[in-house]
C-alpha atoms as a PDB file:
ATOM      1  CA  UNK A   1      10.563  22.594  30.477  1.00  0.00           C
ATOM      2  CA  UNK A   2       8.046  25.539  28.973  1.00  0.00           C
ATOM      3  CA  UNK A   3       8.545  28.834  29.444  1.00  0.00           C
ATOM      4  CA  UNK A   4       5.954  30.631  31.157  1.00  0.00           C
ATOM      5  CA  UNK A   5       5.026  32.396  27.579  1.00  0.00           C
ATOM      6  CA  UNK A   6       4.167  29.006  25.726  1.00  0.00           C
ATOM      7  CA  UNK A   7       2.610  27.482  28.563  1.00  0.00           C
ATOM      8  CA  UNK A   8       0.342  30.664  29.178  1.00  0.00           C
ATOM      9  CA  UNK A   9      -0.386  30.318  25.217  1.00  0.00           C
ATOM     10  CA  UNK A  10      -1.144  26.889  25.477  1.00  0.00           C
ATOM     11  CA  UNK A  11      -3.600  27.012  28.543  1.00  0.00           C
ATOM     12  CA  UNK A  12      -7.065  27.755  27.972  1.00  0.00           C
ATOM     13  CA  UNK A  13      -8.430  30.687  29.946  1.00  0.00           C
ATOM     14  CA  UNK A  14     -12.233  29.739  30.505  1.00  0.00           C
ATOM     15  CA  UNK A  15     -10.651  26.220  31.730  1.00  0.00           C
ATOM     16  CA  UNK A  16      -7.837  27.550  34.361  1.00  0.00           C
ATOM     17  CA  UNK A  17     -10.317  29.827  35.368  1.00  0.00           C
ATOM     18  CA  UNK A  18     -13.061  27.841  35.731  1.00  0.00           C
ATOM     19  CA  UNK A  19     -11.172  24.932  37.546  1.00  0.00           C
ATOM     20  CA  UNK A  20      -9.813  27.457  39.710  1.00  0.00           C
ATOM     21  CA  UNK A  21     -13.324  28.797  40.970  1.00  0.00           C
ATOM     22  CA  UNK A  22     -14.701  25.261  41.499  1.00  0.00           C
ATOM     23  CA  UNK A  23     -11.573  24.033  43.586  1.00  0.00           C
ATOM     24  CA  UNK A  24     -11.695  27.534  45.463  1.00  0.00           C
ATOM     25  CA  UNK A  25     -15.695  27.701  46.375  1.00  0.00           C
ATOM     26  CA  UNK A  26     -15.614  27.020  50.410  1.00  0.00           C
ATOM     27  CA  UNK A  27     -12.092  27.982  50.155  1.00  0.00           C
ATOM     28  CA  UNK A  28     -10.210  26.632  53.001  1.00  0.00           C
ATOM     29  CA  UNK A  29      -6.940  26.163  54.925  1.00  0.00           C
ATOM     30  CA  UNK A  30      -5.776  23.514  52.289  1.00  0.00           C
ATOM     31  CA  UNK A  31      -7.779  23.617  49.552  1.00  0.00           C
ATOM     32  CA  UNK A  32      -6.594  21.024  46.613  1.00  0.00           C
ATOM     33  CA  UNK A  33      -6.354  22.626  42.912  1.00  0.00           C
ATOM     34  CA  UNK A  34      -7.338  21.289  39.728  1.00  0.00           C
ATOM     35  CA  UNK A  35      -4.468  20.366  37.336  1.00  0.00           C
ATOM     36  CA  UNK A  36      -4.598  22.665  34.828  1.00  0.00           C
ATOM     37  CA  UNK A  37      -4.672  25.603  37.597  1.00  0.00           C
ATOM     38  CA  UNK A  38      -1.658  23.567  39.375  1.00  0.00           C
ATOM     39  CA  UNK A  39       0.747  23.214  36.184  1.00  0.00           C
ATOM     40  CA  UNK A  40      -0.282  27.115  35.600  1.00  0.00           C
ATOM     41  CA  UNK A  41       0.468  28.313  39.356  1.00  0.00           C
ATOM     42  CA  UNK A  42       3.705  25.861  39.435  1.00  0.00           C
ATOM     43  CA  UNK A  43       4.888  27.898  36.237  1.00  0.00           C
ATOM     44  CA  UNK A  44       4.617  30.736  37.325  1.00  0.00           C
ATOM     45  CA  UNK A  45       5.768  30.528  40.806  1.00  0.00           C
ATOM     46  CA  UNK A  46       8.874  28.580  38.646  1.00  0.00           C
ATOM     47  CA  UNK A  47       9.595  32.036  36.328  1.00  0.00           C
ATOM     48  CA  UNK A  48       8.453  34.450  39.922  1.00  0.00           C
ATOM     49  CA  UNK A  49      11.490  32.266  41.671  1.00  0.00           C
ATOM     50  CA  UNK A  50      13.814  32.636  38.797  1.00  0.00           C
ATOM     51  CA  UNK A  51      13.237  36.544  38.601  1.00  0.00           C
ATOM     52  CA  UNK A  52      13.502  37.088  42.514  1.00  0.00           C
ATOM     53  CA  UNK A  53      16.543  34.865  43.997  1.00  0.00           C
ATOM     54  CA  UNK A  54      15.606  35.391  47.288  1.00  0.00           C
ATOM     55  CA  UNK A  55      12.204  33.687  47.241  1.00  0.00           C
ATOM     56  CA  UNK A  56      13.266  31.252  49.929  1.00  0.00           C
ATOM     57  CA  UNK A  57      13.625  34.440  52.917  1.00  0.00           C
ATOM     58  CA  UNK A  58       9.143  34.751  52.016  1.00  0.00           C
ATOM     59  CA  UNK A  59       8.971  30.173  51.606  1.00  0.00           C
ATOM     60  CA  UNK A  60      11.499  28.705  53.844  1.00  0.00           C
ATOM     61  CA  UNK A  61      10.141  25.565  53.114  1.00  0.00           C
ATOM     62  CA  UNK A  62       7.960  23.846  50.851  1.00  0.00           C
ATOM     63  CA  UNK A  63       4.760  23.966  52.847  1.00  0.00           C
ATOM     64  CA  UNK A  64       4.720  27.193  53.078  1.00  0.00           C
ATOM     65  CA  UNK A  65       5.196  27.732  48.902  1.00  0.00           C
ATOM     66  CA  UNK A  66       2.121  25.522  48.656  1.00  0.00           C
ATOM     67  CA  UNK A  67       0.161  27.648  50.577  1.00  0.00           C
ATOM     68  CA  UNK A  68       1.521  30.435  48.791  1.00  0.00           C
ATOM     69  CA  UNK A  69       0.349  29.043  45.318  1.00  0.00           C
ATOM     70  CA  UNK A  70      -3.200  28.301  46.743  1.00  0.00           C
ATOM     71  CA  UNK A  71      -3.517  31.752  48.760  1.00  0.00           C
ATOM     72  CA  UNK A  72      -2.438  33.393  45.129  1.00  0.00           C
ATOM     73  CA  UNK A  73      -5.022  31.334  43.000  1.00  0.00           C
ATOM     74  CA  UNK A  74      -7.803  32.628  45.543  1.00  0.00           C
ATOM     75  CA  UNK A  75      -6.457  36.136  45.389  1.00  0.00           C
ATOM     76  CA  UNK A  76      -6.682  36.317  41.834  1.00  0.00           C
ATOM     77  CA  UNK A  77      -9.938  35.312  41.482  1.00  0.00           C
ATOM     78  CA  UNK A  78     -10.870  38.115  44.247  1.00  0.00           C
ATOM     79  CA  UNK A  79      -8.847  40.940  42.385  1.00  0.00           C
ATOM     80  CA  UNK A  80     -10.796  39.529  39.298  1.00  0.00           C
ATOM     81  CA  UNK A  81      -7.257  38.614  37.457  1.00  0.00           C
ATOM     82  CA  UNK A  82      -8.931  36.088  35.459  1.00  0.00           C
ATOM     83  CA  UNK A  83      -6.759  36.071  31.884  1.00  0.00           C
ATOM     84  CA  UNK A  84      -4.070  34.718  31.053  1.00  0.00           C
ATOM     85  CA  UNK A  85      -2.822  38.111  29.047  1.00  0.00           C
ATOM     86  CA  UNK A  86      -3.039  39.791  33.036  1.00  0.00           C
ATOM     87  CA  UNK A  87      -0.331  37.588  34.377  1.00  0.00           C
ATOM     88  CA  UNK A  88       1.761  38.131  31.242  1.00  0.00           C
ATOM     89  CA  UNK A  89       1.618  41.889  31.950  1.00  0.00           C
ATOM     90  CA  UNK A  90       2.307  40.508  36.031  1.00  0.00           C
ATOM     91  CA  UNK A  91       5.593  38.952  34.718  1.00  0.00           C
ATOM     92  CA  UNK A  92       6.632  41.605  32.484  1.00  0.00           C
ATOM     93  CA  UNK A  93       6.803  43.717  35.183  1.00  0.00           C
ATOM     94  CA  UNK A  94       8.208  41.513  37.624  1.00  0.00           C
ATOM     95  CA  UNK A  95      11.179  40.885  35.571  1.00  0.00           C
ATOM     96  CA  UNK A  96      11.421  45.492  36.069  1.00  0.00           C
ATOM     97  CA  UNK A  97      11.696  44.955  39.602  1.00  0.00           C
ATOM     98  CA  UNK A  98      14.900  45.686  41.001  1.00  0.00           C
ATOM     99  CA  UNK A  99      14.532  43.944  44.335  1.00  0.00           C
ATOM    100  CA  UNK A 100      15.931  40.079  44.671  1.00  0.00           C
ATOM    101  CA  UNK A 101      12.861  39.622  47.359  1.00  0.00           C
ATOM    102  CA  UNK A 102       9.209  37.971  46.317  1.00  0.00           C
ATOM    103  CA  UNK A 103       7.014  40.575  45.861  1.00  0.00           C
ATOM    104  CA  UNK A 104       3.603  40.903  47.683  1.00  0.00           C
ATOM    105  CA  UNK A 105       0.465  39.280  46.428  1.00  0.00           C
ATOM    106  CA  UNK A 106      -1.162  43.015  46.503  1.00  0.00           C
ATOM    107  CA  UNK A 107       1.962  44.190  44.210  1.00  0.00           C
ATOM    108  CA  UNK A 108       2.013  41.535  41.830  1.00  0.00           C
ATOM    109  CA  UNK A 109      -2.043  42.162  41.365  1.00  0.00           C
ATOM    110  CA  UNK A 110      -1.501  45.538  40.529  1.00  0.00           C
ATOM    111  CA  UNK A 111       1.568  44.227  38.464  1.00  0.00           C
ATOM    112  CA  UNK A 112      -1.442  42.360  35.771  1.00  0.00           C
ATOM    113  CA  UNK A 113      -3.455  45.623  35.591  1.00  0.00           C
ATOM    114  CA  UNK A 114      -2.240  47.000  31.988  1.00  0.00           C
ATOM    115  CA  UNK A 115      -0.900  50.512  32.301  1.00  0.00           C
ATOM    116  CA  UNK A 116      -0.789  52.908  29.669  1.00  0.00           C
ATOM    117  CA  UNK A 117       2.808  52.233  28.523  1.00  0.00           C
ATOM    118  CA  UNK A 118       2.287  48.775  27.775  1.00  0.00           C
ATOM    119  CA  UNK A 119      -0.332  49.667  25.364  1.00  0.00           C
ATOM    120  CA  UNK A 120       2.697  52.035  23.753  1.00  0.00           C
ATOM    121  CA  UNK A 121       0.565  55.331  25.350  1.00  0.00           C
ATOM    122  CA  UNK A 122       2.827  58.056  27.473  1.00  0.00           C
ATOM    123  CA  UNK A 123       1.659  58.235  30.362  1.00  0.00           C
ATOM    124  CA  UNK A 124      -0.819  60.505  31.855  1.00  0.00           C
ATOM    125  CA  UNK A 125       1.486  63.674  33.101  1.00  0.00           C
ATOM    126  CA  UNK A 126       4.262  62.698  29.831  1.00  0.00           C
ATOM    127  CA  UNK A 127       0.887  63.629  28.008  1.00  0.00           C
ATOM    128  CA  UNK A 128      -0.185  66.632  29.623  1.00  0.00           C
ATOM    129  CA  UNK A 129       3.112  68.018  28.995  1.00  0.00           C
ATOM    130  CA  UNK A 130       3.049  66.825  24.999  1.00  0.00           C
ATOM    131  CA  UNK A 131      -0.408  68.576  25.008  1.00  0.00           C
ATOM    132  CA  UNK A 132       1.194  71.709  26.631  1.00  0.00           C
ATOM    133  CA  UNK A 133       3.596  72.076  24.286  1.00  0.00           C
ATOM    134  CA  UNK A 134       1.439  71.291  20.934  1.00  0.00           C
ATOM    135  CA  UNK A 135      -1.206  73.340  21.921  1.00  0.00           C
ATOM    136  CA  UNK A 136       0.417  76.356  19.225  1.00  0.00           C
ATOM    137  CA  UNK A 137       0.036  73.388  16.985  1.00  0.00           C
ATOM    138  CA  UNK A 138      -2.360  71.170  17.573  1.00  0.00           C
ATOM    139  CA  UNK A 139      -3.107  70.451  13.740  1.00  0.00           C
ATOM    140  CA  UNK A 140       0.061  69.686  12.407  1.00  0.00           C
ATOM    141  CA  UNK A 141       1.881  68.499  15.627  1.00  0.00           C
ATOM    142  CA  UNK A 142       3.662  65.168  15.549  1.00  0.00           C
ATOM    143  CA  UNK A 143       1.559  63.261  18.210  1.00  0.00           C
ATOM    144  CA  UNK A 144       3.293  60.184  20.138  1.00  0.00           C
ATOM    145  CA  UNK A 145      -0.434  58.704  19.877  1.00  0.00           C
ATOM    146  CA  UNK A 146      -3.882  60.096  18.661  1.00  0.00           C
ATOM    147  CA  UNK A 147      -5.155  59.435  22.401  1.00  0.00           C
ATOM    148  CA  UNK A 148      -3.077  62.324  23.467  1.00  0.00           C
ATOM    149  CA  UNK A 149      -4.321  64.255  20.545  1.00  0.00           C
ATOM    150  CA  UNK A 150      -7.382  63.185  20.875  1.00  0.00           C
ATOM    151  CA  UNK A 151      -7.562  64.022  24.636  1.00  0.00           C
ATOM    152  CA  UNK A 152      -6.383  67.497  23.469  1.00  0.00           C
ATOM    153  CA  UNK A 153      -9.497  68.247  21.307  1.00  0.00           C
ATOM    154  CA  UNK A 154     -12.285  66.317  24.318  1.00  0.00           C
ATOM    155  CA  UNK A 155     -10.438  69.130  26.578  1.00  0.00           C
ATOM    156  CA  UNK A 156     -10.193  71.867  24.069  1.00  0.00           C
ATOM    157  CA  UNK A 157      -7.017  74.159  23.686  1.00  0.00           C
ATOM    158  CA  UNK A 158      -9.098  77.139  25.475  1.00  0.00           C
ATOM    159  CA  UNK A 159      -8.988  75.144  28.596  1.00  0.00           C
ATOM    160  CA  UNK A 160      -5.053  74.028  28.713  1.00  0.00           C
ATOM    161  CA  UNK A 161      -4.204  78.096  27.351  1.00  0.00           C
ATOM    162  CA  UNK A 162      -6.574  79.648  29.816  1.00  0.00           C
ATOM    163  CA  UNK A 163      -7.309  77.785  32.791  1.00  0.00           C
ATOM    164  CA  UNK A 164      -4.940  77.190  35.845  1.00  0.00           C
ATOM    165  CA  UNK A 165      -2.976  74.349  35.411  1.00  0.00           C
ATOM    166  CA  UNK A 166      -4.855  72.466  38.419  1.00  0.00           C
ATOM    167  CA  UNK A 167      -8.325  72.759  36.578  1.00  0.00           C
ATOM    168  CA  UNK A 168      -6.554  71.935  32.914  1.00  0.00           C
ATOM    169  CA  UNK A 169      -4.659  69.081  34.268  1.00  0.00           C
ATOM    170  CA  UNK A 170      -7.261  67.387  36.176  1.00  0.00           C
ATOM    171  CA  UNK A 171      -9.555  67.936  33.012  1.00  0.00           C
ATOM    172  CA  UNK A 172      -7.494  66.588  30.706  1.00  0.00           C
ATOM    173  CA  UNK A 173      -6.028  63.500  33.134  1.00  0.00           C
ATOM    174  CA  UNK A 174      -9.877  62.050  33.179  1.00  0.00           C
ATOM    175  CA  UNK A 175     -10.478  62.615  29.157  1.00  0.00           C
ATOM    176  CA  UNK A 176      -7.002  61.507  28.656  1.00  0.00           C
ATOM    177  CA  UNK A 177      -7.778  57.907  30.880  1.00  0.00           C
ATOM    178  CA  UNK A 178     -11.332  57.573  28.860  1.00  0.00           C
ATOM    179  CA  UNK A 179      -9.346  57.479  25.685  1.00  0.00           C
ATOM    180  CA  UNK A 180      -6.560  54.791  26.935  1.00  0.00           C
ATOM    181  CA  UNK A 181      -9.351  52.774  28.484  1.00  0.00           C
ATOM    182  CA  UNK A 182     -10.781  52.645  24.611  1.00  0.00           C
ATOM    183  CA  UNK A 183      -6.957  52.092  23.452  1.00  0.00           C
ATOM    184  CA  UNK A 184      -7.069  49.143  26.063  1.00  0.00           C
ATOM    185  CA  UNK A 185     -10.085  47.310  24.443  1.00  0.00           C
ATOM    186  CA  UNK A 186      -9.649  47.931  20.738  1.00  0.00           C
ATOM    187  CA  UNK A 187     -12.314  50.641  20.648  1.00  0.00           C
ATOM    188  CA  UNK A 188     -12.107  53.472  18.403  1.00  0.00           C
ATOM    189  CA  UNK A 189     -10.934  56.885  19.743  1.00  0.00           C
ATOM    190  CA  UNK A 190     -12.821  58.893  17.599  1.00  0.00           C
ATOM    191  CA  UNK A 191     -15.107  59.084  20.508  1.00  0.00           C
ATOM    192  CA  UNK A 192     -16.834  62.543  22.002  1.00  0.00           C
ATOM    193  CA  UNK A 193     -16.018  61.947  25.706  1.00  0.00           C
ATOM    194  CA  UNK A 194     -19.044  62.655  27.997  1.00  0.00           C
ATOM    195  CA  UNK A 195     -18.266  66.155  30.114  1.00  0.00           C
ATOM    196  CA  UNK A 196     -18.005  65.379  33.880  1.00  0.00           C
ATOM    197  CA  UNK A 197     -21.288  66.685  35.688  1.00  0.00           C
ATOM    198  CA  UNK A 198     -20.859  69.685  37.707  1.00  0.00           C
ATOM    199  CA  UNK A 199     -21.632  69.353  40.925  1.00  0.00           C
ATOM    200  CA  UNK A 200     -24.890  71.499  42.138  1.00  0.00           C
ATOM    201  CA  UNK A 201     -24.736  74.013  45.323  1.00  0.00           C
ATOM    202  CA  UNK A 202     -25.249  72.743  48.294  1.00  0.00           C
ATOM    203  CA  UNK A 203     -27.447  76.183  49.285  1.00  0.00           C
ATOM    204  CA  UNK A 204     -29.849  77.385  48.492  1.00  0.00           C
ATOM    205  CA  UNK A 205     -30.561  81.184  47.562  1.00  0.00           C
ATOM    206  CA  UNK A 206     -31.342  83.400  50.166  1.00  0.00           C
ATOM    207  CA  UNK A 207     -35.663  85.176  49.621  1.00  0.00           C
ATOM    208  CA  UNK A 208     -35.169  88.651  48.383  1.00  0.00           C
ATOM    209  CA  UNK A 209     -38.033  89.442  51.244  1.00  0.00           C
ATOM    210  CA  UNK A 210     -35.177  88.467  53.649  1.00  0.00           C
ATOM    211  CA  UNK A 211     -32.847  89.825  51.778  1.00  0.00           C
ATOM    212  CA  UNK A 212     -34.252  93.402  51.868  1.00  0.00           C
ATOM    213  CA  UNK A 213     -35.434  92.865  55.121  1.00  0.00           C
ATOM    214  CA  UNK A 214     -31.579  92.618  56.475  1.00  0.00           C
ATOM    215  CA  UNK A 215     -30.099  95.462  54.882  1.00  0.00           C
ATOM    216  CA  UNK A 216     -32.887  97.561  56.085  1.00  0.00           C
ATOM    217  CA  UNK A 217     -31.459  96.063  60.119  1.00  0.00           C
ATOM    218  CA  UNK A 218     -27.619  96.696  58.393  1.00  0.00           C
ATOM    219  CA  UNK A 219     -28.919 100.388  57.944  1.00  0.00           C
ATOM    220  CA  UNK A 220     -30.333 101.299  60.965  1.00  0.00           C
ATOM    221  CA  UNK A 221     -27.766  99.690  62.973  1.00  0.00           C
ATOM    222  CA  UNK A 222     -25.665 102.684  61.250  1.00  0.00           C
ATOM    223  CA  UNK A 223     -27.921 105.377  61.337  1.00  0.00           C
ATOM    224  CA  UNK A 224     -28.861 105.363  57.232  1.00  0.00           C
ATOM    225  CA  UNK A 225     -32.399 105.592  57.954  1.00  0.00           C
END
């Protein structure tokens, strides 16, 4: 039989996808699934039972794995997991896992959302670091990608030298995730990344008539007048 590679290269996306939303509308204890979205769930539960030996302590028998299969279709389409390049990034990650036991719908969800890493980006605090220690030079420094150099110059060395590490940190994490976000969809990163909005006061300045009005009270009160 496939692998879960060729068949995921040799399904279309718009048609799982689509199938899957039709047979799922008015979803319902025991919904029946299209095909194309049944050979593509059976594969993949196939490779997920392959990875994890002790799938049968979550399906102890074969009703309940067919529930399984349709309760993951619907939750996919919920978590919008809707390409087939997600659940490649789902397995990858799987195959990390270190437990024998079937993961969690929620896990394997957040399993198909790309991280940085798989994109071959450090990740956010491996990057704050690199920027940290480049920052005496930023010019000529070997960068492990131009995101992190890039994220350098949205946050500007004067921040990462001078500010506490909290405010630099926090500055540079939300630049630095802009940039991978571009990385992620094949957008350029020479890219000016728009300056977080600072939040206004929630008071509002006290009348200089009330003002002077007070400390004239303040100086009575202590005999100054």
């Amino acid at each position: 039989m496939r692998n879960i590679n060729s068949m995921l290269r040799d399904t279309s996306v718009n048609q799982v996808v689509r199938s899957a939303q039709v047979n799922m509308d008015g979803f319902q204890s025991t919904p029946k699934l299209s095909h194309e979205t049944s050979m593509l769930v059976n594969r993949l539960f196939s490779e997920l039972q392959a990875i994890f030996p002790a799938w049968r302590n979550t399906f102890p028998t074969e009703e309940a794995l067919n529930h399984a299969k349709r309760s993951w279709v619907k939750g996919f389409l919920d978590a919008d997991i809707r390409t087939l390049e997600q659940i490649r990034f789902g397995v990858k990650h799987a195959r990390l896992s270190v437990s024998p036991y079937w993961p969690a719908l929620g896990a394997f969800i957040e399993w198909c959302k790309p991280t940085a890493e798989d994109f071959g980006l450090p990740c956010r605090e491996d990057a704050y670091a690199e920027a940290i220690a480049n920052l005496g030079c930023y010019i000529t420094a070997n960068w492990s990608h131009a995101a992190v150099q890039e994220a350098v110059r949205n946050t500007t060395t004067y921040v990462l030298k001078n500010k506490s590490e909290h405010v630099s940190r926090a500055e540079f994490y939300r630049n630095y995730s802009v940039l991978v976000k571009r990385v992620m969809s094949g957008e350029s990163l020479q890219f000016d990344v728009p300056k977080a909005i600072a939040e206004k006061p929630d008071y509002s300045p006290v009348p200089r008539e009330v003002e002077l009005n007070y400390l004239s009270n303040m100086k009575k009160m202590v005999g100054l007048l």
